[in-house]
Protein backbone atom coordinates (compact mmCIF):
# COMPACT_ATOMS: atom_id res chain seq x y z
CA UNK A 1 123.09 95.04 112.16
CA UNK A 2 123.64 98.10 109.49
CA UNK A 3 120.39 97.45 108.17
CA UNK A 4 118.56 98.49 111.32
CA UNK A 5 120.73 100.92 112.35
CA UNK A 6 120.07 102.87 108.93
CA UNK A 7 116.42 101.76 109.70
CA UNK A 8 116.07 103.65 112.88
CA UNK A 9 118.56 106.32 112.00
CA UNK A 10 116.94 106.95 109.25
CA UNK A 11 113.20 107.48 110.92
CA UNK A 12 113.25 110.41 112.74
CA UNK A 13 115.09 112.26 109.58
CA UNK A 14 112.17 111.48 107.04
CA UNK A 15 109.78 112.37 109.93
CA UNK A 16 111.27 115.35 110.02
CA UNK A 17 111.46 116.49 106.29
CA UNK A 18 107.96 115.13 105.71
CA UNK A 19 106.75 117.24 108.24
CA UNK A 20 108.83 120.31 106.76
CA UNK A 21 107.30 119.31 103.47
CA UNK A 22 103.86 119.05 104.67
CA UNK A 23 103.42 115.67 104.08
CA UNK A 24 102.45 114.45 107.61
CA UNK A 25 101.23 116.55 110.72
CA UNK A 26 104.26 117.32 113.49
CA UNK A 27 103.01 114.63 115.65
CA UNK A 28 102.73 112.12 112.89
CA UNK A 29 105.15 108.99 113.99
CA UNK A 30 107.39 106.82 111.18
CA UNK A 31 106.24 103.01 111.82
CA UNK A 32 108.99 100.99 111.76
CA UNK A 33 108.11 97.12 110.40
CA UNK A 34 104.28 97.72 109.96
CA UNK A 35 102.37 94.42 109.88
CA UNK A 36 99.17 94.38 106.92
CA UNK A 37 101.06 96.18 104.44
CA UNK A 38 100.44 93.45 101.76
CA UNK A 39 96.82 92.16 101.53
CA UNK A 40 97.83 88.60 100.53
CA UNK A 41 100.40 87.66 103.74
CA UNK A 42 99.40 90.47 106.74
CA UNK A 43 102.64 88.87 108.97
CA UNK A 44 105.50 89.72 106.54
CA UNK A 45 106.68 93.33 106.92
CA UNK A 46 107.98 94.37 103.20
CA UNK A 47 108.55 98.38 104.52
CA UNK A 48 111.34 99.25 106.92
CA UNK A 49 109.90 102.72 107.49
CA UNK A 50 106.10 103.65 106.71
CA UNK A 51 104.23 106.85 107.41
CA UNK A 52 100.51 107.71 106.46
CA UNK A 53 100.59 110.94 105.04
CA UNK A 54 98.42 113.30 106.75
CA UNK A 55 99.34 117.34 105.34
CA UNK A 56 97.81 119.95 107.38
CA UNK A 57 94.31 120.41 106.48
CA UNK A 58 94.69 124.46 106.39
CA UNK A 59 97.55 124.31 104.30
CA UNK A 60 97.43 125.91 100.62
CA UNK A 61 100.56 124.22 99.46
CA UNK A 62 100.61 120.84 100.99
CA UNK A 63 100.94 117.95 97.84
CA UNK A 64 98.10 115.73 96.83
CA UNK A 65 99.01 112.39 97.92
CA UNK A 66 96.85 109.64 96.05
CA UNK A 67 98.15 106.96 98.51
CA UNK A 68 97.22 105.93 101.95
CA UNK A 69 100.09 104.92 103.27
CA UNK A 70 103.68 104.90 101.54
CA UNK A 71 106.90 102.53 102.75
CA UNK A 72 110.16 102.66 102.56
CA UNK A 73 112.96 99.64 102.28
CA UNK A 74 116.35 99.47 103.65
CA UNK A 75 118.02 96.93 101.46
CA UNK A 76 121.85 95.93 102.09
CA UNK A 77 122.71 93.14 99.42
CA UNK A 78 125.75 90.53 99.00
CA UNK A 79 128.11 91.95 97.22
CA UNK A 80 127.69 91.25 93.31
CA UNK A 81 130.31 89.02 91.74
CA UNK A 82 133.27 91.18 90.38
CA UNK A 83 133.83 91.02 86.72
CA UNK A 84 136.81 93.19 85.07
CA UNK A 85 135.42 95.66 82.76
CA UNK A 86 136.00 95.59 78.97
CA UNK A 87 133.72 98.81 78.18
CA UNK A 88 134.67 101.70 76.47
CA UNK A 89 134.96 104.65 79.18
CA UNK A 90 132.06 106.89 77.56
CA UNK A 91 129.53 103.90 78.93
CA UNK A 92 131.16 102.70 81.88
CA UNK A 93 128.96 104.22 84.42
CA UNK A 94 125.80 103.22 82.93
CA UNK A 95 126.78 99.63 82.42
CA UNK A 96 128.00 99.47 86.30
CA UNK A 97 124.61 101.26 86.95
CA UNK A 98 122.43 98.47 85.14
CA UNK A 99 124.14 95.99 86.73
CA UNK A 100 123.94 97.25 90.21
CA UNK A 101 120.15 97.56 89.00
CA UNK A 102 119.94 94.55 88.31
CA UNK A 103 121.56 93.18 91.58
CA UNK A 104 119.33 94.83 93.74
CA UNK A 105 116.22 94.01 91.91
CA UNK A 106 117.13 90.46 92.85
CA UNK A 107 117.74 91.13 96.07
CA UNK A 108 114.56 92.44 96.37
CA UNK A 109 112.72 90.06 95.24
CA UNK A 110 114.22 87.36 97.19
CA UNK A 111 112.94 89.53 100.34
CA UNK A 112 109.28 88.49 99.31
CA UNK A 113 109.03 85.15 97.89
């Protein structure tokens, strides 16, 4: 249930700065679940949000954008199993970093195979 009410909380606010940093058109719509974004299975839907960007064609500083379309992914993962911490403070936050990392690139994956 949080996951897709971040997902469609979430669209009309990046519709709204990509338009502000003429990235789509003002009329340009977030998808939400697109089917075909992955060539080899065209029924699973690995973006939550995906826009085709689309910057106004009379515009002198709109960003080159290589891609044709571009996705984004709501991920909300198990909490990771709690270990005390024996680091020394001056690493701490990188170590917790790596590990949450770590944790979500798992999650991740398990979201596709």
């Amino acid at each position: 249930m949080a996951h897709d009410l971040i997902k469609f909380a979430a669209a009309p606010a990046f519709q709204c700065v990509l338009v502000q940093g003429e990235y789509t058109l003002p009329n340009s719509k977030m998808e939400i679940e697109p089917l075909g974004a992955c060539p080899s299975n065209l029924n699973i839907k690995p973006f939550d949000l995906a826009f085709t960007p689309e910057p106004l064609p009379t515009s002198v500083s709109a960003p080159a954008i290589p891609y044709g379309r571009i996705g984004l992914d709501v991920t909300i993962s198990p909490t990771h199993e709690l270990t005390p911490l024996t680091l020394s403070t001056d690493n701490v936050i990188e170590e917790v970093a790596a590990v949450a990392e770590k944790h979500l690139q798992k999650s991740e994956r398990k979201k596709v195979t």
